[in-house]
Protein backbone atom coordinates (compact mmCIF):
# COMPACT_ATOMS: atom_id res chain seq x y z
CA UNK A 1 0.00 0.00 0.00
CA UNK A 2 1.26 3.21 -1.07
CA UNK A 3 1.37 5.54 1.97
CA UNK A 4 1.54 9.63 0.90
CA UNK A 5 2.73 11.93 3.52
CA UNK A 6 2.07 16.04 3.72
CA UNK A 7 4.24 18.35 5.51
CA UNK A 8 3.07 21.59 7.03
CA UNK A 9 4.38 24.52 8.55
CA UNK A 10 3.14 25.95 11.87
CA UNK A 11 2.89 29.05 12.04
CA UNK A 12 1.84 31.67 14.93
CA UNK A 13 0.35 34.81 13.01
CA UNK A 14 -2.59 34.90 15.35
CA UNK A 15 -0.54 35.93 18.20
CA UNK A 16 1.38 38.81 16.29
CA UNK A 17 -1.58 41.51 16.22
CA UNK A 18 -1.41 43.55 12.76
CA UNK A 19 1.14 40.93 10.56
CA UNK A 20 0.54 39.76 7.48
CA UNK A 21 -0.34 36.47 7.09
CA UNK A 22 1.27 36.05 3.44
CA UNK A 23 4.23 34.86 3.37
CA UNK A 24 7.80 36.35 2.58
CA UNK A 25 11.30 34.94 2.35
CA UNK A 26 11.84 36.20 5.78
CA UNK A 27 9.09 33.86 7.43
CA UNK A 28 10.30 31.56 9.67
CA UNK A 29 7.93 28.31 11.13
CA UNK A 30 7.59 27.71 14.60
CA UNK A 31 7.62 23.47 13.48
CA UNK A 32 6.26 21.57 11.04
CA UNK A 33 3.57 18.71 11.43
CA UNK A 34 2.65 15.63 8.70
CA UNK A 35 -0.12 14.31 8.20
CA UNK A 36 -0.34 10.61 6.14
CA UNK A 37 -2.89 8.40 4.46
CA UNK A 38 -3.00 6.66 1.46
CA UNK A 39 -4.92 9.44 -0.45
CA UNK A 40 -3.08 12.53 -1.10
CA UNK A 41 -6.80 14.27 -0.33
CA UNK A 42 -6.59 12.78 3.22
CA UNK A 43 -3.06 13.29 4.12
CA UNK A 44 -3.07 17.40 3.23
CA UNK A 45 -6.59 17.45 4.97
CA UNK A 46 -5.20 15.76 8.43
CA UNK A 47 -1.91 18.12 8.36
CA UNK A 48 -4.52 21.14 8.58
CA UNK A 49 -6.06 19.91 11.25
CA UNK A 50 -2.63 19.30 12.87
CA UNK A 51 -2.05 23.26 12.33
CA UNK A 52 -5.25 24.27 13.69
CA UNK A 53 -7.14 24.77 10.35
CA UNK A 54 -10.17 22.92 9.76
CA UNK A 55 -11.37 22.62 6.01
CA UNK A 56 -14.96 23.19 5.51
CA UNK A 57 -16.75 19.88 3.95
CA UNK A 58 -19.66 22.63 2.80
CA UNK A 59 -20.93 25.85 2.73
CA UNK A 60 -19.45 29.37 0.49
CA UNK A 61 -16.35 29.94 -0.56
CA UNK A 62 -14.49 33.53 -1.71
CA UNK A 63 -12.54 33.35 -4.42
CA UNK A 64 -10.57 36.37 -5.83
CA UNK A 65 -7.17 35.79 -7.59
CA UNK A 66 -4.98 37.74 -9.58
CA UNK A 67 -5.41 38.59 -13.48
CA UNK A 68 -2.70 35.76 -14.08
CA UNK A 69 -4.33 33.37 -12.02
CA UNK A 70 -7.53 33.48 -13.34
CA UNK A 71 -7.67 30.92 -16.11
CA UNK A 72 -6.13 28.66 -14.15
CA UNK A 73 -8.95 29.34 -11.32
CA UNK A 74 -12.05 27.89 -13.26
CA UNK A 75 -10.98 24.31 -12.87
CA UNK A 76 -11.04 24.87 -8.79
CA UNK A 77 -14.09 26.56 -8.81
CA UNK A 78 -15.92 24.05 -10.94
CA UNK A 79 -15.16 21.61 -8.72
CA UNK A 80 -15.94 23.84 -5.22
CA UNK A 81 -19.56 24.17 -6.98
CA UNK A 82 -19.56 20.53 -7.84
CA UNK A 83 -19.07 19.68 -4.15
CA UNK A 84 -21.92 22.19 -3.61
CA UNK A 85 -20.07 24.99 -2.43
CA UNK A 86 -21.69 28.16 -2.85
CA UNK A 87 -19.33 30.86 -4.68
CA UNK A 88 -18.72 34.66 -3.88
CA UNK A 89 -15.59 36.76 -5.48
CA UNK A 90 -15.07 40.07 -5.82
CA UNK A 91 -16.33 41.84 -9.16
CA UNK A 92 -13.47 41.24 -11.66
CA UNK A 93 -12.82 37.55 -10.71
CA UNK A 94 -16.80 36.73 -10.80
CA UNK A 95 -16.90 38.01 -13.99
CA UNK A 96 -13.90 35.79 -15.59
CA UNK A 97 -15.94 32.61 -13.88
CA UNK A 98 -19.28 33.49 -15.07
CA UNK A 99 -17.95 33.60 -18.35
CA UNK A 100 -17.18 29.66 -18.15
CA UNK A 101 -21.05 29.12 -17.00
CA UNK A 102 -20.35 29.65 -13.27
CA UNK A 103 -23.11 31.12 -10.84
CA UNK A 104 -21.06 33.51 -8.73
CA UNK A 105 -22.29 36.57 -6.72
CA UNK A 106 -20.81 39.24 -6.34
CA UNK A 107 -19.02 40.79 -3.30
CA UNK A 108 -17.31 44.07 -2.83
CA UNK A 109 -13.56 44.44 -1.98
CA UNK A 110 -12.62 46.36 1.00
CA UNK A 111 -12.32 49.82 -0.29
CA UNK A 112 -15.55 49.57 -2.64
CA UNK A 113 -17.98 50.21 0.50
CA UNK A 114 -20.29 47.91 2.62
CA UNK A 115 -20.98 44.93 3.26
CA UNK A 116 -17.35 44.22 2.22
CA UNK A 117 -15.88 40.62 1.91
CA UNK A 118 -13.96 41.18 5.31
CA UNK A 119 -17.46 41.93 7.09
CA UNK A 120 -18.74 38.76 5.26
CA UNK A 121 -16.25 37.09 7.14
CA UNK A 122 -16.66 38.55 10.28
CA UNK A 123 -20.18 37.59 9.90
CA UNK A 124 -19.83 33.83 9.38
CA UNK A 125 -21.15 34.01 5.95
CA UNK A 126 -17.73 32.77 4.40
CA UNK A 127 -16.49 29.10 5.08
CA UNK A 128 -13.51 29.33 2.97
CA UNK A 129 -11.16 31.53 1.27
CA UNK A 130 -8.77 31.63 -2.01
CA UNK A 131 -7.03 34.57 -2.34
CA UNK A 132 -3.71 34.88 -4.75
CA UNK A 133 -2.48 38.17 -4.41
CA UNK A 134 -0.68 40.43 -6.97
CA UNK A 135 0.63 44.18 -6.83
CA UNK A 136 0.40 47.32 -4.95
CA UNK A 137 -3.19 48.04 -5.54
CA UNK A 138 -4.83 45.02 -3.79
CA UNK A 139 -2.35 44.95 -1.45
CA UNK A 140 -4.52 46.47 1.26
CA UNK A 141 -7.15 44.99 0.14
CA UNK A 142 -6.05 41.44 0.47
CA UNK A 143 -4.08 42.01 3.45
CA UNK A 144 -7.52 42.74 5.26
CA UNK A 145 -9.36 39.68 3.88
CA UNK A 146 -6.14 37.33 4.78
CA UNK A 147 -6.37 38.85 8.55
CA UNK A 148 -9.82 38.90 8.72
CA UNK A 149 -10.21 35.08 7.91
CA UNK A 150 -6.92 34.05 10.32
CA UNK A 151 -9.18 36.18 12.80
CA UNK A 152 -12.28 34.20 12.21
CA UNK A 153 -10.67 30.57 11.77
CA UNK A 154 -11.54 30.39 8.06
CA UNK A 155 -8.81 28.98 5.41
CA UNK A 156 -7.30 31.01 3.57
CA UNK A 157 -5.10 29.54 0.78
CA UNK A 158 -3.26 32.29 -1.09
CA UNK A 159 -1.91 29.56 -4.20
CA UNK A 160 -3.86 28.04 -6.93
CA UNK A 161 -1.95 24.75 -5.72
CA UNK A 162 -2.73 25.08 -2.43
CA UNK A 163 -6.24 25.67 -3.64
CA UNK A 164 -6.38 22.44 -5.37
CA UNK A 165 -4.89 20.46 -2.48
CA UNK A 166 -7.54 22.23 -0.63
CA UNK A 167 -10.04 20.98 -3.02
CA UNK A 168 -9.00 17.40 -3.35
CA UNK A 169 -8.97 16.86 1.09
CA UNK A 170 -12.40 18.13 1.10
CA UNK A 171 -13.20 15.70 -1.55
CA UNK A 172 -11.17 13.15 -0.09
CA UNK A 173 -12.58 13.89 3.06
CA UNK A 174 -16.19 13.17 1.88
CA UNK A 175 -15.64 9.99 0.40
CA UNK A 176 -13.33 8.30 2.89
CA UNK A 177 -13.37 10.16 6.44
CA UNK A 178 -10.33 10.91 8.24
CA UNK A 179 -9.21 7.98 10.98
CA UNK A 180 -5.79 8.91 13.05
CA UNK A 181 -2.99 6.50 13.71
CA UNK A 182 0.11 6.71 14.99
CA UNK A 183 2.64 5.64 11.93
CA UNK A 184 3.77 2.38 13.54
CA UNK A 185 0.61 1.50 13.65
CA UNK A 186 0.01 1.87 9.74
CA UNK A 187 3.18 -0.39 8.82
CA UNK A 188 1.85 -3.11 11.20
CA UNK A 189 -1.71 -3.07 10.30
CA UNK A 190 -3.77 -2.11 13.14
CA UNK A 191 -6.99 -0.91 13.06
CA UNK A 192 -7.74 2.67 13.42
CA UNK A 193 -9.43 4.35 15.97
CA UNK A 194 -11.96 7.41 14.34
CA UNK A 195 -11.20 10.57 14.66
């Protein structure tokens, strides 16, 4: 049996009031946790819960990525509606997506006035995030929505990979549950207990 491991690093942005939770050459981890299975889906999905983020198995998710990231969006947001996700993204990126046959609504950024994404999430109206930013001019911008969800416990994935990893654990997730084992116990074959 093939057995896929996923590392992740931990890191402690909630306790560092007003820092940006994207991350920079400068960033350093405070350790690194795995999580394993024999689905890729599973394994990612069980190291975010060993870093304190829980991906949603339902609910709406915010998408909003940069102009070069946007073709390569669709596929990930086809398959968050397929998995019944409800979409919201800001004006520019709901327009690329409705162009492929997408419903999205619409949501405003920050600076465009009120109710804003960042009070979407305050309000528990947003279960997940995908943000890729880009540039000066959504720098603000994104910085609030990436603070506002680390705030409010909801991921935020700022790469189209991570996005995808994202989207294959909540698949994975569906289909085959999440059990936890300690590694020995997977090379000698005993029985899991459920999570």
């Amino acid at each position: 049996v093939l057995f896929r491991s996923v590392k992740s690093p931990v890191f402690p942005f909630v306790r560092f009031p007003g820092v940006d939770t994207i991350l920079g050459p400068e960033m350093k981890s405070t350790g690194e946790v795995m999580g394993g299975s024999s689905s890729f889906g599973v394994a990612f999905s069980k190291a975010q819960l060993a870093v304190g983020q829980r991906l949603p198995s339902k609910g709406t998710a915010f998408v909003s990525v940069n102009n070069d990231d946007k073709a390569n969006l669709v596929p990930i947001a086809r398959d968050l509606a397929e998995l019944g996700f409800k979409l919201v993204a800001t004006r520019g990126t709901a327009v690329h997506l409705r162009a492929y046959g997408l419903d999205v609504d619409v949501v405003f950024k920050v600076n465009e006035g009120r109710p804003n994404i960042s009070d979407e999430i305050v309000n528990k109206k947003i279960d997940l995030v995908v943000n890729t930013p880009l540039g000066r001019e959504s720098f603000f911008d994104d910085r609030a929505v990436r603070r506002a969800a680390m705030m409010h416990e909801v991921p935020c994935i700022t790469t189209l990979t991570g996005a995808a990893a994202a989207v294959s654990a909540i698949r994975a997730m569906r289909q085959e549950g999440i059990t936890v084992r300690a590694l020995q116990d997977y090379y000698a074959g005993v029985t899991p207990e459920p999570a």
